[in-house]
N, C-alpha and C. Protein backbone atom coordinates (compact mmCIF):
# COMPACT_ATOMS: atom_id res chain seq x y z
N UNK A 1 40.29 6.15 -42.42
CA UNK A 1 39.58 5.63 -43.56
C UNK A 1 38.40 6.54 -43.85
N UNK A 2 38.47 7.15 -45.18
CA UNK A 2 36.87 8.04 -45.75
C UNK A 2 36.01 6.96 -45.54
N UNK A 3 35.01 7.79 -45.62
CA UNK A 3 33.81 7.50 -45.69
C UNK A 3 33.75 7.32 -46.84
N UNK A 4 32.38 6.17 -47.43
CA UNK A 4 32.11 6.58 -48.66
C UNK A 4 31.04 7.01 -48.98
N UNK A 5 30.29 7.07 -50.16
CA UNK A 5 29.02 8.43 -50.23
C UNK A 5 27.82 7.73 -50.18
N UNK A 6 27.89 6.37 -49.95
CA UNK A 6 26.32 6.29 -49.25
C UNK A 6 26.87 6.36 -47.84
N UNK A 7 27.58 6.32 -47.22
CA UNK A 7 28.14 6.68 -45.45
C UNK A 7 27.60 7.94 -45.65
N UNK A 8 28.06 8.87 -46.41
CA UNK A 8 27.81 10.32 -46.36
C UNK A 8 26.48 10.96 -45.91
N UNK A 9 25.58 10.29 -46.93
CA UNK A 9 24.93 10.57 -47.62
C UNK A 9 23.76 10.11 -46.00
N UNK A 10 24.06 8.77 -45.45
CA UNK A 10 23.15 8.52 -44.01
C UNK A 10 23.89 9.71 -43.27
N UNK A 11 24.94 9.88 -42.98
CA UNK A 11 24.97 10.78 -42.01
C UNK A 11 24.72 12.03 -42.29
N UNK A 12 24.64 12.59 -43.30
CA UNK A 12 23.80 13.71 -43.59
C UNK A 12 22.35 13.60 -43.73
N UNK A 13 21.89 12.41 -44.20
CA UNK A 13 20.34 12.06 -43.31
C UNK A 13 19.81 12.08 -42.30
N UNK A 14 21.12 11.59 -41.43
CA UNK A 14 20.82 11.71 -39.93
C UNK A 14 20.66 12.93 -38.92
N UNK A 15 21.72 13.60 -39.70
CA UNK A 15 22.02 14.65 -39.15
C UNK A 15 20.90 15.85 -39.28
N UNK A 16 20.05 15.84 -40.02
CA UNK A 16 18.25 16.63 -40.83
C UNK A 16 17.74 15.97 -40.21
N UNK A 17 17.41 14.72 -39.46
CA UNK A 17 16.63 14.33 -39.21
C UNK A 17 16.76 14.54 -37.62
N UNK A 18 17.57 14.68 -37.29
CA UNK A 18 18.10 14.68 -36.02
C UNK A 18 17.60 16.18 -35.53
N UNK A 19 18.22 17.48 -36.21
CA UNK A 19 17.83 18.91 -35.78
C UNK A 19 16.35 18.99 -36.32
N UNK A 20 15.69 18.00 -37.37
CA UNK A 20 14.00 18.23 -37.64
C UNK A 20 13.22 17.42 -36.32
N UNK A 21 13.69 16.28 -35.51
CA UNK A 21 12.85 15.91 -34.63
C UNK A 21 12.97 16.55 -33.57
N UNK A 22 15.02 16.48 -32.93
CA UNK A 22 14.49 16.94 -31.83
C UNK A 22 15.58 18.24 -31.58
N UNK A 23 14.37 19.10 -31.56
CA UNK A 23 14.96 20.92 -31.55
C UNK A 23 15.75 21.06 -30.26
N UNK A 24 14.92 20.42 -29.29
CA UNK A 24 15.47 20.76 -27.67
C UNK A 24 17.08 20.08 -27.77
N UNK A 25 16.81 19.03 -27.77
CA UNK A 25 18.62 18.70 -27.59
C UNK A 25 19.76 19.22 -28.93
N UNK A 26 18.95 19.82 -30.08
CA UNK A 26 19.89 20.59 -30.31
C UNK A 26 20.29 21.53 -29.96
N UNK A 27 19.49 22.54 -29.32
CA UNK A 27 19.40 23.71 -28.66
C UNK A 27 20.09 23.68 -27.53
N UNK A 28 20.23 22.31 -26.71
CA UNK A 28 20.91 22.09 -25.05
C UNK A 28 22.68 21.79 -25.64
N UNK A 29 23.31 21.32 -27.12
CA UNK A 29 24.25 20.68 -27.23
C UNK A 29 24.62 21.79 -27.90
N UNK A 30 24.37 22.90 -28.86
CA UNK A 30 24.61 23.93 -29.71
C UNK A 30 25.45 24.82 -28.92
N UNK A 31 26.57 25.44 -29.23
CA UNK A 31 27.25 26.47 -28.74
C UNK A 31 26.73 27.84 -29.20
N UNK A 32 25.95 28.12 -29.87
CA UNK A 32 25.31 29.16 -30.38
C UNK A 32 24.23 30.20 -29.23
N UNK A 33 23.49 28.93 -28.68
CA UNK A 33 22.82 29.70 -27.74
C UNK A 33 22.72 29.63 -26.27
N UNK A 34 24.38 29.68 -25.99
CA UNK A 34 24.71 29.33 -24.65
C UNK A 34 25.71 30.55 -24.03
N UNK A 35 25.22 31.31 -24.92
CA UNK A 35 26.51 32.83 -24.80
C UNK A 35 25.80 33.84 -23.64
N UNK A 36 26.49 34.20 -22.68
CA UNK A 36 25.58 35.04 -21.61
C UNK A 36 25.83 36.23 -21.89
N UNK A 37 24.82 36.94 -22.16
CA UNK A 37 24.18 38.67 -22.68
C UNK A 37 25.71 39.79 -22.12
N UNK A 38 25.66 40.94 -22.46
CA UNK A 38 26.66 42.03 -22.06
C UNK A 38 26.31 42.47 -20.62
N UNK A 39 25.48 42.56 -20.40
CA UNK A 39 24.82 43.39 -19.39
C UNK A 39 25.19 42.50 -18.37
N UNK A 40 24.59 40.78 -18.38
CA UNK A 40 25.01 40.07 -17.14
C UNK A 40 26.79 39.82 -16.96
N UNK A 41 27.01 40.15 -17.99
CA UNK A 41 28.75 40.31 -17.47
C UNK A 41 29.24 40.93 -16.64
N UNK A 42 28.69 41.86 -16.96
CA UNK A 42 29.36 43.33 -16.55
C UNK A 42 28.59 42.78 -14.89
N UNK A 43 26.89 42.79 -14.88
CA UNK A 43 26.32 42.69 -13.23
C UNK A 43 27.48 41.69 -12.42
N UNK A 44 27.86 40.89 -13.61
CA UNK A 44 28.33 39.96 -12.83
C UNK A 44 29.81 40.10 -12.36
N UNK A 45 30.31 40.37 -12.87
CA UNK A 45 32.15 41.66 -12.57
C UNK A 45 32.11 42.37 -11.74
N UNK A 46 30.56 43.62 -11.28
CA UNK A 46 30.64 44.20 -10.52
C UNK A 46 30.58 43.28 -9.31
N UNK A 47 29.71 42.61 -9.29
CA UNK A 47 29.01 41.82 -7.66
C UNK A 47 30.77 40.85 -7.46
N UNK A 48 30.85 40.12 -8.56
CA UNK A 48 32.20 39.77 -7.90
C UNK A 48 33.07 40.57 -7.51
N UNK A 49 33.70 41.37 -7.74
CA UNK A 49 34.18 42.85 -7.59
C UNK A 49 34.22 43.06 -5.88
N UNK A 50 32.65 43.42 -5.60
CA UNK A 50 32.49 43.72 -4.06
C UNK A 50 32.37 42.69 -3.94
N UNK A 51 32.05 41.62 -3.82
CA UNK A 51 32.64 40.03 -3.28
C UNK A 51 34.12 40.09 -2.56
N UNK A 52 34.91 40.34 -3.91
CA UNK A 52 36.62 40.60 -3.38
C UNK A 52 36.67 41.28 -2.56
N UNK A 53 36.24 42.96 -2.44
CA UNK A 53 36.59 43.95 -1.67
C UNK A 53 35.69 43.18 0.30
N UNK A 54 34.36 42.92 0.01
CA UNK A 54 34.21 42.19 1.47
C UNK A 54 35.20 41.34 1.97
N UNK A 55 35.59 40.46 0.76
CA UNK A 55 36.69 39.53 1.62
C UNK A 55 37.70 40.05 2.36
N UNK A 56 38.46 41.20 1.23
CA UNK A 56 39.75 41.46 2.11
C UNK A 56 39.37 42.61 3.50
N UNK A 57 38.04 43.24 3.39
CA UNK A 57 37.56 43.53 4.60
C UNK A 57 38.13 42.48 5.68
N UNK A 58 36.85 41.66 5.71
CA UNK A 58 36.88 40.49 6.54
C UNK A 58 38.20 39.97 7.01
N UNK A 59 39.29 39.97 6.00
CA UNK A 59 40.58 39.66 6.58
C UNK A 59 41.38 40.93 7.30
N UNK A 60 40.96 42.10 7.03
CA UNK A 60 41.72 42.93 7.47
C UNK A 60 41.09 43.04 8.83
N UNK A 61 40.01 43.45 9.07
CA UNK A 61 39.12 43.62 9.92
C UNK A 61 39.24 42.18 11.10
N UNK A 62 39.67 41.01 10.57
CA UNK A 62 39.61 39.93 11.61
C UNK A 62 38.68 39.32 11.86
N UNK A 63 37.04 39.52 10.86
CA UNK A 63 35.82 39.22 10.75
C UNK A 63 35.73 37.70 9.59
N UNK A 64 35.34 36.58 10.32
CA UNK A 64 35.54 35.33 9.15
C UNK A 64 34.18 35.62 8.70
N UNK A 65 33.31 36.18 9.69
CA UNK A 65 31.84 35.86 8.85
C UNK A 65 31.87 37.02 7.53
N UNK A 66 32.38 38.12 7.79
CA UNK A 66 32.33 39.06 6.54
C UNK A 66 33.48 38.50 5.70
N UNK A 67 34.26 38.01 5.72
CA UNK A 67 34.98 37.22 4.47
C UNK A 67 34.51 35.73 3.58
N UNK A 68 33.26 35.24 4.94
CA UNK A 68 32.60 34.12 4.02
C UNK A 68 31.62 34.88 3.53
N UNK A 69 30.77 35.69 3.92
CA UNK A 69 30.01 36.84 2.81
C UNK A 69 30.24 36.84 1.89
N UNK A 70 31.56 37.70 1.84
CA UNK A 70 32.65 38.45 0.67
C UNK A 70 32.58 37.27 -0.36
N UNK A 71 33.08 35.89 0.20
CA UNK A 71 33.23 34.74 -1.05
C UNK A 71 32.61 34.42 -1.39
N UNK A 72 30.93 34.56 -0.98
CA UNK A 72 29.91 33.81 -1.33
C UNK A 72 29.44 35.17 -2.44
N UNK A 73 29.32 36.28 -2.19
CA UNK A 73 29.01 37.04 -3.00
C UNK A 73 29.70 37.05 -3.92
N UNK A 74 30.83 36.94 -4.21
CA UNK A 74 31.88 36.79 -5.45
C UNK A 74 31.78 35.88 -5.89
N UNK A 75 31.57 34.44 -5.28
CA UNK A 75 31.26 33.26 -6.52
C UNK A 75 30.11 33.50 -6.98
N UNK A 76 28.57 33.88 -6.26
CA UNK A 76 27.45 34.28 -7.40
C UNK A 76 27.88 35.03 -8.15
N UNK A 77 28.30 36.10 -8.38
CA UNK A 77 28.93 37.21 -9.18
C UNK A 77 29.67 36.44 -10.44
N UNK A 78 30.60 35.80 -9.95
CA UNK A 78 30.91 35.06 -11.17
C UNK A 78 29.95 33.93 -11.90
N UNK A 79 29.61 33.66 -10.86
CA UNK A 79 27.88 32.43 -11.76
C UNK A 79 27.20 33.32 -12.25
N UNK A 80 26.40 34.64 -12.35
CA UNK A 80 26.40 35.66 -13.05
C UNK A 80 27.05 36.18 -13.99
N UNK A 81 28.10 35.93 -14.43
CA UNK A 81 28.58 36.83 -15.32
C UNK A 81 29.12 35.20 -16.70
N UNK A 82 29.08 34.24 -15.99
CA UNK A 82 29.10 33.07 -16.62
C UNK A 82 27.91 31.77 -17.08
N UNK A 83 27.08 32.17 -16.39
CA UNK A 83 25.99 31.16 -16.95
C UNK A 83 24.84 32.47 -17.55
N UNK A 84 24.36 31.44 -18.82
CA UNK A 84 23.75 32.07 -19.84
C UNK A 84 22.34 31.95 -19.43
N UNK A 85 21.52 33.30 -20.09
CA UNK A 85 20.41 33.51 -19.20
C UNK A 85 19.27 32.55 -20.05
N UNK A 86 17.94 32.30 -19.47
CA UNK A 86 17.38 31.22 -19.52
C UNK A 86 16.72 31.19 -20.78
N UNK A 87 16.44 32.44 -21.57
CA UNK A 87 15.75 32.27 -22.53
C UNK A 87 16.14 32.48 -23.55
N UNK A 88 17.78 31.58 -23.71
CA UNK A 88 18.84 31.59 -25.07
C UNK A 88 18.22 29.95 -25.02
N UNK A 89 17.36 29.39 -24.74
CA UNK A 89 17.08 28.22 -25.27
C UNK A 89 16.22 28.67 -26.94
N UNK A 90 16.59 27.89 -28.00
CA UNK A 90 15.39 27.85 -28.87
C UNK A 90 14.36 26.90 -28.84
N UNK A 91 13.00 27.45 -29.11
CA UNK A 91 12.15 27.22 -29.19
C UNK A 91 11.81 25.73 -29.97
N UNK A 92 11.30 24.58 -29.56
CA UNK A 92 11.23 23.42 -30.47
C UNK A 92 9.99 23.53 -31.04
N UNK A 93 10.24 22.91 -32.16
CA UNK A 93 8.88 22.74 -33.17
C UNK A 93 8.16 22.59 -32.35
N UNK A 94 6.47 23.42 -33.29
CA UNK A 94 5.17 22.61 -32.60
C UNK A 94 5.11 21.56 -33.53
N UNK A 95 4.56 20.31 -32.30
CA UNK A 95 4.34 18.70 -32.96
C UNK A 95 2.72 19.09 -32.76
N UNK A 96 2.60 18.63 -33.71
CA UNK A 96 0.61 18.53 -33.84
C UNK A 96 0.00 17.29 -32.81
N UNK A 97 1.00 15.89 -33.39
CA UNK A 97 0.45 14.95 -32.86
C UNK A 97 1.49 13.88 -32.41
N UNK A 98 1.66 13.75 -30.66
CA UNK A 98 2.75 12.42 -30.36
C UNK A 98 2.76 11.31 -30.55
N UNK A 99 1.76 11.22 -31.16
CA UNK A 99 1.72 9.31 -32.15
C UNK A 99 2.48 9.44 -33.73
N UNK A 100 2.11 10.55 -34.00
CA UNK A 100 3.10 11.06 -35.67
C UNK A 100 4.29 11.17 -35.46
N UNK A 101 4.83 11.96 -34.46
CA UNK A 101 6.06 12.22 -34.05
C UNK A 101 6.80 10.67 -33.38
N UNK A 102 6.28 9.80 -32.82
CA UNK A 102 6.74 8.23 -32.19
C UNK A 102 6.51 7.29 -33.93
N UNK A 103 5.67 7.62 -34.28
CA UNK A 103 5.56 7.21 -35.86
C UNK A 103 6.90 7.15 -36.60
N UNK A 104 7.02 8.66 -36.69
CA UNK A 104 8.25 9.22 -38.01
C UNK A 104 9.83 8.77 -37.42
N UNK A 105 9.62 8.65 -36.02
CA UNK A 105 11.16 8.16 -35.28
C UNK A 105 11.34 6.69 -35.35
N UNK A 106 10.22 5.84 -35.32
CA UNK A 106 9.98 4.71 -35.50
C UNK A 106 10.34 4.14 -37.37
N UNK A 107 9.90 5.13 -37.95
CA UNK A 107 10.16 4.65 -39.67
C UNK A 107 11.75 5.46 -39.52
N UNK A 108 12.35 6.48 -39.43
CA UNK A 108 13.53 6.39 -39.20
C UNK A 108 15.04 5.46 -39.16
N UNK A 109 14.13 4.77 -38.12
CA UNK A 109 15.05 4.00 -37.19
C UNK A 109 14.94 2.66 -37.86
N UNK A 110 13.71 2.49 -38.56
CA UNK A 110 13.60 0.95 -39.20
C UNK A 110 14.09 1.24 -41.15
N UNK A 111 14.16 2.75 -41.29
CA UNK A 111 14.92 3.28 -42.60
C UNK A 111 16.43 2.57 -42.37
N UNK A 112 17.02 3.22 -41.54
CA UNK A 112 18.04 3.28 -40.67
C UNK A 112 18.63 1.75 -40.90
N UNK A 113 17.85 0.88 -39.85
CA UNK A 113 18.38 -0.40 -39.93
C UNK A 113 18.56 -1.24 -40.94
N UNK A 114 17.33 -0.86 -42.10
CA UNK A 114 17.50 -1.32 -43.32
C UNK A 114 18.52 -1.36 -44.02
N UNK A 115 18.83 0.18 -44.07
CA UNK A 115 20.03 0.58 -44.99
C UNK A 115 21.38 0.08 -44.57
N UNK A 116 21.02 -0.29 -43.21
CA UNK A 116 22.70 -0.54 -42.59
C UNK A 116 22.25 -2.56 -42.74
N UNK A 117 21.45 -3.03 -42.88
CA UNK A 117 21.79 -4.49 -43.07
C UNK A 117 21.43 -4.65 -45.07
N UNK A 118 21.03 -3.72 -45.73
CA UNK A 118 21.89 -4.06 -47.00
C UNK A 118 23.19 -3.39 -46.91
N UNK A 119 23.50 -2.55 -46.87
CA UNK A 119 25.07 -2.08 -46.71
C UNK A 119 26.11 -3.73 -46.38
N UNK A 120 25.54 -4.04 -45.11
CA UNK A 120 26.17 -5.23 -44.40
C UNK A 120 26.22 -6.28 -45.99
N UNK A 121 25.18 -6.18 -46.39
CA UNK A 121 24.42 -7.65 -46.95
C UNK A 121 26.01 -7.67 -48.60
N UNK A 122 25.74 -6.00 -48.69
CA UNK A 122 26.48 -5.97 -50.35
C UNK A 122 28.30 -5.95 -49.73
N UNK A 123 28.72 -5.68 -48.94
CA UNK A 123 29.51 -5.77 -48.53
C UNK A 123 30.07 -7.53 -48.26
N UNK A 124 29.06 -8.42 -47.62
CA UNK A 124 29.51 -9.51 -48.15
C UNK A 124 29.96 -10.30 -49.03
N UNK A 125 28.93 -9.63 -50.41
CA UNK A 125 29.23 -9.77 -51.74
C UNK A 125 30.31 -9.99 -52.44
């Protein structure tokens, strides 16, 4: 079932209001800035790389402690070359004041409820 265009029209309200209050959890849910750099790929390919090569040491050699080395260095290596480095977060608005900001979420939310108990109300109609 569509939506219809006052549905639209809140969830495209919501949705501005949502990336204007809160920057951080768009920034933590966004696929945009969760991409890990060229460079830590590659660090991270190499170190796993010699990760592998210690292991099969360790097995050839008959050494368990240089093959749990080997694996432990190869899974950082890959947590390296897969988690994105720390300062692909964006930056959230500066809030001037946390009583304005608990304010504007507060009229929001009582916008919000309004619109959804006339919606309710004309719908009975």
């Amino acid at each position: 079932m569509p939506l219809s265009e006052q549905e639209q029209r809140l969830l495209e309200e919501m949705e501005r209001s949502l990336y204007h209050n809160d920057a951080d959890f768009v920034a933590a849910v966004s696929a945009r800035g969760g991409k890990p750099t060229y460079s830590a790929v590659v660090t991270g390919i190499l170190i796993a790389i010699a990760g592998v090569a210690a292991l099969i040491t360790g097995v050839i050699i008959s050494q368990p402690v240089v093959g749990v080395l080997g694996f432990i260095v190869m899974f950082v290596g890959v947590l390296i070359a897969l988690t994105p480095p720390r300062g692909a977060r964006v930056a959230s608005s500066s809030r001037t004041d946390s009583h304005s900001d608990t304010r504007g979420r507060g009229s929001f939310l009582h916008n919000l409820e309004h619109r959804w108990d006339k919606s309710q109300d004309e719908r009975d109609e």
